[in-house]
N, C-alpha and C. Protein backbone atom coordinates (compact mmCIF):
# COMPACT_ATOMS: atom_id res chain seq x y z
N UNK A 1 9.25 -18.87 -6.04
CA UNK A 1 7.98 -18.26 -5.71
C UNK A 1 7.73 -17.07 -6.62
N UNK A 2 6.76 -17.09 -7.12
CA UNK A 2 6.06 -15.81 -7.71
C UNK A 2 5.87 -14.84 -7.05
N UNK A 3 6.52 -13.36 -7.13
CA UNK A 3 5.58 -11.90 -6.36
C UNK A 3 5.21 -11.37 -7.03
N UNK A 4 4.33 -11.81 -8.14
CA UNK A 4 4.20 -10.64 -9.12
C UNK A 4 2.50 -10.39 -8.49
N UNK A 5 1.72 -11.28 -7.29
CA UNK A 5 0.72 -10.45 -6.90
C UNK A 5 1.62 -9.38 -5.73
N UNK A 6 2.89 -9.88 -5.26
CA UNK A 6 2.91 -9.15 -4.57
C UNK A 6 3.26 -7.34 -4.57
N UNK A 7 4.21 -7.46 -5.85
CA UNK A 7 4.67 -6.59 -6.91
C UNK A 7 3.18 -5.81 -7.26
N UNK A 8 2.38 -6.18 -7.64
CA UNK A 8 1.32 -5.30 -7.73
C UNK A 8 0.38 -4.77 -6.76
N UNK A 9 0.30 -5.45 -5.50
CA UNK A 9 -0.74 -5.05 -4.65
C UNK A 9 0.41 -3.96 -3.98
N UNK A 10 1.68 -3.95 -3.71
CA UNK A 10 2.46 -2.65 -3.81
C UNK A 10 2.45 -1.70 -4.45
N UNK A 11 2.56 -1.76 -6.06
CA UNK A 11 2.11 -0.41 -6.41
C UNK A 11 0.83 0.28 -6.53
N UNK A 12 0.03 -0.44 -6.64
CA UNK A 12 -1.75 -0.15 -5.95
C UNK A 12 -1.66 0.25 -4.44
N UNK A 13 -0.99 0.05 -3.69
CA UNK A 13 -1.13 0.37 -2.40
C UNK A 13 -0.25 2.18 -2.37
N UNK A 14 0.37 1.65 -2.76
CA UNK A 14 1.47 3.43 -3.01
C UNK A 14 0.51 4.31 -3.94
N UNK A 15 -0.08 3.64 -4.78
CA UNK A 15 -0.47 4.97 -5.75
C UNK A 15 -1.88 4.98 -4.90
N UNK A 16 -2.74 4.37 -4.18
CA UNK A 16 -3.63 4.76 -3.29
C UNK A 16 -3.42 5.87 -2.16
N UNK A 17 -2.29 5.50 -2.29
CA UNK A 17 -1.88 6.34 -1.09
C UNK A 17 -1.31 7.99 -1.58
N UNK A 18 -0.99 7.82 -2.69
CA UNK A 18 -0.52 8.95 -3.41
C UNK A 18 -1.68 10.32 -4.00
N UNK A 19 -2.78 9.04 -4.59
CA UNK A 19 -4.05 9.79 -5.18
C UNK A 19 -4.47 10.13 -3.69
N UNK A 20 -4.98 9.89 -2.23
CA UNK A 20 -5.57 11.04 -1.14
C UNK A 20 -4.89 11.42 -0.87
N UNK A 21 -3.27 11.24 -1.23
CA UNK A 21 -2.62 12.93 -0.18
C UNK A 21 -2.75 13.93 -1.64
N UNK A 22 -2.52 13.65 -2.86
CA UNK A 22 -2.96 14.98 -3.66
C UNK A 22 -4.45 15.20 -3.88
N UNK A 23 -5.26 14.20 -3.55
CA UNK A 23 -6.64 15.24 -3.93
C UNK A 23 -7.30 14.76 -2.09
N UNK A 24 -6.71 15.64 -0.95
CA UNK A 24 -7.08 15.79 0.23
C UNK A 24 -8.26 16.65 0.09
N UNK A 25 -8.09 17.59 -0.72
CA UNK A 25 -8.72 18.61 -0.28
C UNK A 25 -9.98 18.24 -1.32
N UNK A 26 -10.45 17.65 -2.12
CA UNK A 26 -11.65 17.30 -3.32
C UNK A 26 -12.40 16.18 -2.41
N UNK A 27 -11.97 15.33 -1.55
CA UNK A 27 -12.43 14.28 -1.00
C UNK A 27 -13.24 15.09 0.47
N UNK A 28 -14.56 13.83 0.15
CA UNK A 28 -15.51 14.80 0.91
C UNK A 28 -15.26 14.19 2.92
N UNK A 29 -14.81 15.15 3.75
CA UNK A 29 -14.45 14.88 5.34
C UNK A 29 -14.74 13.92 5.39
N UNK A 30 -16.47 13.15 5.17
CA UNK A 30 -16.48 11.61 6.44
C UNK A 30 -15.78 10.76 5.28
N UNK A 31 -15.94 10.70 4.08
CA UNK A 31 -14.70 9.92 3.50
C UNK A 31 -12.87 9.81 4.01
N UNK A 32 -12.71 11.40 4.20
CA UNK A 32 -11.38 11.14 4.25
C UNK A 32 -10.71 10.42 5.06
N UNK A 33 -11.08 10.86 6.00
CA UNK A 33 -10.16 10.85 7.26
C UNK A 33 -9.98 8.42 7.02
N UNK A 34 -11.24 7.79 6.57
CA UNK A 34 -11.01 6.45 6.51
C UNK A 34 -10.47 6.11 5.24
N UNK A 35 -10.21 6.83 4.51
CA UNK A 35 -9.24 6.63 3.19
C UNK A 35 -8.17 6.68 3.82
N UNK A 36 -7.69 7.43 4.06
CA UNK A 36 -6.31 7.86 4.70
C UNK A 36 -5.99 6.62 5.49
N UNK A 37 -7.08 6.44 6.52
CA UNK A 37 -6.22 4.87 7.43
C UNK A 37 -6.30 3.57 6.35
N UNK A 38 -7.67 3.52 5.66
CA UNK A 38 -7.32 2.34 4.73
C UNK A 38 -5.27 2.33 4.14
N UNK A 39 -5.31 3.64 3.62
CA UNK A 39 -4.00 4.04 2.81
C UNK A 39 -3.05 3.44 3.60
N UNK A 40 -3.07 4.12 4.79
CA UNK A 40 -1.69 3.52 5.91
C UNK A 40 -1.89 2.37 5.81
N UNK A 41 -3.51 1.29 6.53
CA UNK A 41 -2.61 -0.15 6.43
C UNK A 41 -2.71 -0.63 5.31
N UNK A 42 -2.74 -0.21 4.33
CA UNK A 42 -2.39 -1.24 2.53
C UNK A 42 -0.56 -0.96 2.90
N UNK A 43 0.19 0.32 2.95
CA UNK A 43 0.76 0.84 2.66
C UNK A 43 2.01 0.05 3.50
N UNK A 44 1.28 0.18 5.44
CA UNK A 44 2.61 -0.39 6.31
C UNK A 44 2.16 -2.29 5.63
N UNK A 45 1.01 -2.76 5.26
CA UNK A 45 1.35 -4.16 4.76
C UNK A 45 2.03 -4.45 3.22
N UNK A 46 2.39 -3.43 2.78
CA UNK A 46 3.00 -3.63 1.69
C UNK A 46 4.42 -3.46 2.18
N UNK A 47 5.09 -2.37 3.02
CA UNK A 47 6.77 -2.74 3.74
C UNK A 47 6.44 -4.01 4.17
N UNK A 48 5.70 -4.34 4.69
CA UNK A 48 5.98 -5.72 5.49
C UNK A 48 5.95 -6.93 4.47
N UNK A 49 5.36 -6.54 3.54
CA UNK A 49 5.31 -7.95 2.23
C UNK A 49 6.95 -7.81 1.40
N UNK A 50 7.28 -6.61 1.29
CA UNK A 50 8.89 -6.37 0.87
C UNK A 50 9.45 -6.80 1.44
N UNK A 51 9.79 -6.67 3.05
CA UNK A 51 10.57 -6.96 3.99
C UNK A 51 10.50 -8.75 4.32
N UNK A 52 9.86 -9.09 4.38
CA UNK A 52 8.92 -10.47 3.84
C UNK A 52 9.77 -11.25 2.51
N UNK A 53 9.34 -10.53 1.68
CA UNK A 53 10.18 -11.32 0.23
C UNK A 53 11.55 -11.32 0.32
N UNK A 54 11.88 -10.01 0.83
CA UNK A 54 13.65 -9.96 1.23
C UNK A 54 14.38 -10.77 2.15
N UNK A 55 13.58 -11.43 3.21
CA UNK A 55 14.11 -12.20 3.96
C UNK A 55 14.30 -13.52 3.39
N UNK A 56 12.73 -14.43 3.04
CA UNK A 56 12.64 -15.54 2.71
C UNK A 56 13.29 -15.74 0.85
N UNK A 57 13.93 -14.64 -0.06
CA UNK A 57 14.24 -15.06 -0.74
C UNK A 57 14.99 -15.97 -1.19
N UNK A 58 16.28 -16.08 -0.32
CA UNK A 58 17.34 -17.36 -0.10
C UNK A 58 16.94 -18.25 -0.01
N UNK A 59 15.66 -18.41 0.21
CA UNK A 59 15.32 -19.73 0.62
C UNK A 59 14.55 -20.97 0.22
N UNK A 60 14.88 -20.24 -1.66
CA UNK A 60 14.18 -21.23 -2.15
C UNK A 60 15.03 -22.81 -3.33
């Protein structure tokens, strides 16, 4: 199996998550606060796509 979408929608999800916690304060309130949750679930579905590849890797 290929992860190389999965490999990337991980580091897009981390560096999303990286760019609103350093520019919190430039991002305008009714934006933030739904950046921030977008961020979390890219972020908890990207552990779960790792945790995911790590299990089913044996198994091909």
């Amino acid at each position: 199996m290929d992860f190389t979408a999965t490999i990337i929608f991980v580091i897009a999800s981390f560096v999303l998550g990286g760019v609103v916690f350093m520019k919190r304060e430039s991002i305008a309130p009714p934006f933030r606060r739904s950046l921030a949750l977008i961020s979390i679930v890219f972020i908890a579905f990207s552990f779960f796509l790792v945790v995911y590849s790590l299990f089913t890797m044996g198994m091909e």
